[in-house]
Protein backbone atom coordinates (compact mmCIF):
# COMPACT_ATOMS: atom_id res chain seq x y z
CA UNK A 1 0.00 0.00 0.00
CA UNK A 2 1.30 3.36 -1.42
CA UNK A 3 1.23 6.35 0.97
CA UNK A 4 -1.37 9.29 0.06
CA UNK A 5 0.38 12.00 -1.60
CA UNK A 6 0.56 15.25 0.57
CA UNK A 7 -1.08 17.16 -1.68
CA UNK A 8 -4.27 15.40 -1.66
CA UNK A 9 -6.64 14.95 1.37
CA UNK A 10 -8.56 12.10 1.74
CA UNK A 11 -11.43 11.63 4.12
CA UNK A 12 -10.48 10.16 7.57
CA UNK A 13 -12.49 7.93 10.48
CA UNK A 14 -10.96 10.28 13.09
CA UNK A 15 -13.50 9.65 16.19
CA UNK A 16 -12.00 12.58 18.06
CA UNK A 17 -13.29 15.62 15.34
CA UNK A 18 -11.89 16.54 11.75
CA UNK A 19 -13.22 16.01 8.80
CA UNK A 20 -15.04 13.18 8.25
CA UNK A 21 -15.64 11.27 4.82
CA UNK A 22 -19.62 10.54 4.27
CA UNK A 23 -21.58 9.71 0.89
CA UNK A 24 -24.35 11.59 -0.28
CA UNK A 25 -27.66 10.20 -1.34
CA UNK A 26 -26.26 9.90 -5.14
CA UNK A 27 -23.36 7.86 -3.26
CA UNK A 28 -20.70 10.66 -4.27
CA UNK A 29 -18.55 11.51 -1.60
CA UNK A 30 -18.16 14.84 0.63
CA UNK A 31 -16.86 16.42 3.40
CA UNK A 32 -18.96 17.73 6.04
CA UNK A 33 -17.14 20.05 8.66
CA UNK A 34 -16.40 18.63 12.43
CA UNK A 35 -19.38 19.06 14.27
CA UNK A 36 -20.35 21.79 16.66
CA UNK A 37 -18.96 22.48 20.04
CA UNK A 38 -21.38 22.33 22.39
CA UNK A 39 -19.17 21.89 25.72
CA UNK A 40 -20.19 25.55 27.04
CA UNK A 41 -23.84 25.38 26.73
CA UNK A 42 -25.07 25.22 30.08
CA UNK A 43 -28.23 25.62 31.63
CA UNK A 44 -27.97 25.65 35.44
CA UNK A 45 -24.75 28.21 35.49
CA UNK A 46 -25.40 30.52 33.19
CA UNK A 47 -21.85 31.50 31.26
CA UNK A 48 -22.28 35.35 30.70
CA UNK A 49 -21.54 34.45 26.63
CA UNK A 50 -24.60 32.10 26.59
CA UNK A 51 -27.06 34.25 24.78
CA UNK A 52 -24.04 36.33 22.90
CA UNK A 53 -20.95 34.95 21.94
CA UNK A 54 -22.02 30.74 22.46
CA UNK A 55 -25.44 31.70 20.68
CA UNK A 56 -23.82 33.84 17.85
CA UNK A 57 -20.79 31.11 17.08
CA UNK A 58 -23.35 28.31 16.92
CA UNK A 59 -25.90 30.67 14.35
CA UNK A 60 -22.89 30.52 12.37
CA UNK A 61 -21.98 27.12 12.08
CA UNK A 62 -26.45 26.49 11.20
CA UNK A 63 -25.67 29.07 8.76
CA UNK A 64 -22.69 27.54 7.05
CA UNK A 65 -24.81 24.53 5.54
CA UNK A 66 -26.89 26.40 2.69
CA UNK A 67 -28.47 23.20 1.53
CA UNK A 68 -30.22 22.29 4.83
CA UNK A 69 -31.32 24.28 8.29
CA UNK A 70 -33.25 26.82 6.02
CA UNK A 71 -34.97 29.39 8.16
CA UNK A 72 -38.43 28.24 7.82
CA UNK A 73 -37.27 25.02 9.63
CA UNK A 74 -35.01 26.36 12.23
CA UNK A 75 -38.38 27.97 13.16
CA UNK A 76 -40.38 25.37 13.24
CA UNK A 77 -38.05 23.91 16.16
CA UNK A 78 -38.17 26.90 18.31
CA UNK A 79 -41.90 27.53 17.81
CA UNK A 80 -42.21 23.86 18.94
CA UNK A 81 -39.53 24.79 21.81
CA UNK A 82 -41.76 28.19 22.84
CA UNK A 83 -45.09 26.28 23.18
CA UNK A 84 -43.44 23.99 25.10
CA UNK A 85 -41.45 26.51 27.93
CA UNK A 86 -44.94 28.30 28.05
CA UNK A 87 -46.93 25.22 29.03
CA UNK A 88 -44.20 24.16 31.71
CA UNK A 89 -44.52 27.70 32.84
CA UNK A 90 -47.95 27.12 33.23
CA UNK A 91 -48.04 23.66 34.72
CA UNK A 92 -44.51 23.79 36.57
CA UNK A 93 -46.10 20.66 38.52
CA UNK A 94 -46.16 18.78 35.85
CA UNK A 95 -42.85 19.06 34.42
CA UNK A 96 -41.77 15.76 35.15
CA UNK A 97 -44.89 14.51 32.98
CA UNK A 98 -44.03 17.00 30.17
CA UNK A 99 -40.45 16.23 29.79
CA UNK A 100 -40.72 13.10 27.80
CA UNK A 101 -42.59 14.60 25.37
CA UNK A 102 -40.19 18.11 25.55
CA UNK A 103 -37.48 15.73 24.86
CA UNK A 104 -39.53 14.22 21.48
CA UNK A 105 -37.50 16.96 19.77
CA UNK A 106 -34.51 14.25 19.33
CA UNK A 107 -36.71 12.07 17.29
CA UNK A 108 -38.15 14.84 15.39
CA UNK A 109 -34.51 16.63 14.70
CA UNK A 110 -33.42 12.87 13.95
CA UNK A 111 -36.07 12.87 11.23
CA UNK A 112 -35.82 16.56 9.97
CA UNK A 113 -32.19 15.16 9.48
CA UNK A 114 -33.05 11.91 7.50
CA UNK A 115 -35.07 13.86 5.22
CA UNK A 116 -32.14 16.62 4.76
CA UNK A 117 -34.13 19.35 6.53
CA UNK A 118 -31.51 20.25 8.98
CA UNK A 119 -27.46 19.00 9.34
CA UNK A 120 -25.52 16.83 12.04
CA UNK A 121 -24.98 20.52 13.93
CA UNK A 122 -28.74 20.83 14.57
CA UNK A 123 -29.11 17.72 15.92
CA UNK A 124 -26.34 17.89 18.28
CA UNK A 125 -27.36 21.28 19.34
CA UNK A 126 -31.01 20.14 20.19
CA UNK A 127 -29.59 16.83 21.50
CA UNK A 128 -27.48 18.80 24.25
CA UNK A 129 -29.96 21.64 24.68
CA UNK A 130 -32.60 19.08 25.48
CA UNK A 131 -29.97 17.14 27.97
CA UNK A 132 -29.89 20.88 29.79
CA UNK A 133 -33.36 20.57 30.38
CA UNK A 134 -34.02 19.45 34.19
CA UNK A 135 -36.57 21.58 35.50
CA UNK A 136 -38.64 24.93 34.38
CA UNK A 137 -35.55 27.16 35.16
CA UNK A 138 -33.73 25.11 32.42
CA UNK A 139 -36.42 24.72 30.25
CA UNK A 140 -36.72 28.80 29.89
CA UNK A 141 -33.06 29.09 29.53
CA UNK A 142 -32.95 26.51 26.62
CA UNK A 143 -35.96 28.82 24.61
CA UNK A 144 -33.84 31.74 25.51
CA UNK A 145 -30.57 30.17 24.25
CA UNK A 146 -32.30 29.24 21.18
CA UNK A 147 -33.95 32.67 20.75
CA UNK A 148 -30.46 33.88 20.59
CA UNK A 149 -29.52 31.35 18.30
CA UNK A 150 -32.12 32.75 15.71
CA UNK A 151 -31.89 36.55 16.11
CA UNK A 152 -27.98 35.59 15.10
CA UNK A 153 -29.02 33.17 12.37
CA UNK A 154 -30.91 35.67 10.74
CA UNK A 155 -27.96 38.04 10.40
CA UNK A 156 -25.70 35.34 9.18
CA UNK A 157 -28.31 34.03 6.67
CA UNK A 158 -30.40 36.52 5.26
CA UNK A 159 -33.65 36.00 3.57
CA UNK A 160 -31.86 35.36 0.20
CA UNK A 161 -29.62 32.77 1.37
C-alpha cells in the first residue's frame, strides 16, 4: 500500500473531530465540517456568553450549511420549543410529565435530518440543549438560548440565502 500524496486529502475515520468522509444520497462523496462544540452550553450556570458569543458562534456554524437548516425550519423547532417553555410555565407541577414529550425533539430533529431538513450541527445542538433541560428554570433558559440562536441566524443568513 502506497502512501497518500501530501497534496491530496482524503477523508479520515478520526472519532475525536476533523473532517469526516460521508456519501451523499447519489453515493458521491463529501466532506462535512467537524461538528459543533457544544461543551459551554449550560443551563444551570449561566456563562455570561450564553445568549451572545455561544449563541452567535453556533448561528454561524447552522448558517454555514446552505443546503439544509433553512430558516423556515429552524423555526419550526423553536416555535415547537416556545409552546413547550410556556406550558411548563404554566403547569410547573407537571414538568416531570411534560419532559418526555419536551425531549420528542430528538426524534423529530433525527427525522428533519433523515429527510435533509436540517445537518448533524442541529441535531447535536437540540440533543445537548434538550440534555440541559431538568426543571422549568432550564427549560426557559434553553428557549432563551435558542432565541439567541435565531436573532444571530438571521444576520448570518439573510432572507436570500
Amino acid at each position: 500500500m502506497s502512501p497518500t500524496p501530501r497534496n491530496q486529502s482524503t477523508p479520515s475515520r478520526n472519532p475525536g473531530g476533523g473532517f469526516s468522509g460521508t456519501q451523499s444520497r447519489e453515493g458521491s462523496p463529501t466532506l462535512q465540517q467537524p461538528p459543533s462544540d457544544t461543551s459551554r452550553i449550560k443551563f444551570d450556570e449561566i456563562d455570561a456568553d450564553l445568549f451572545d458569543k455561544i449563541a452567535k458562534n453556533m448561528a454561524r456554524k447552522l448558517a454555514e450549511n446552505t443546503k439544509s437548516n433553512k430558516p423556515t425550519q429552524l423555526r419550526r423547532f423553536y416555535d415547537e420549543i416556545c409552546m413547550w417553555n410556556e406550558r411548563v410555565e404554566m403547569e410547573e407541577k407537571r414538568f416531570d410529565e411534560l419532559l418526555p414529550f419536551i425531549r420528542m425533539l430528538n426524534a423529530k430533529a433525527a427525522y428533519a435530518k433523515g429527510r435533509n431538513l436540517v445537518d448533524e450541527n442541529f441535531v447535536i445542538l437540540i440533543r445537548h440543549c434538550l440534555s440541559e433541560v431538568k426543571n422549568p428554570k432550564t427549560m426557559k433558559y434553553f428557549k432563551l438560548f435558542m432565541e439567541a440562536v435565531m436573532g444571530f441566524y438571521k444576520e448570518e443568513r439573510p432572507k436570500d440565502s
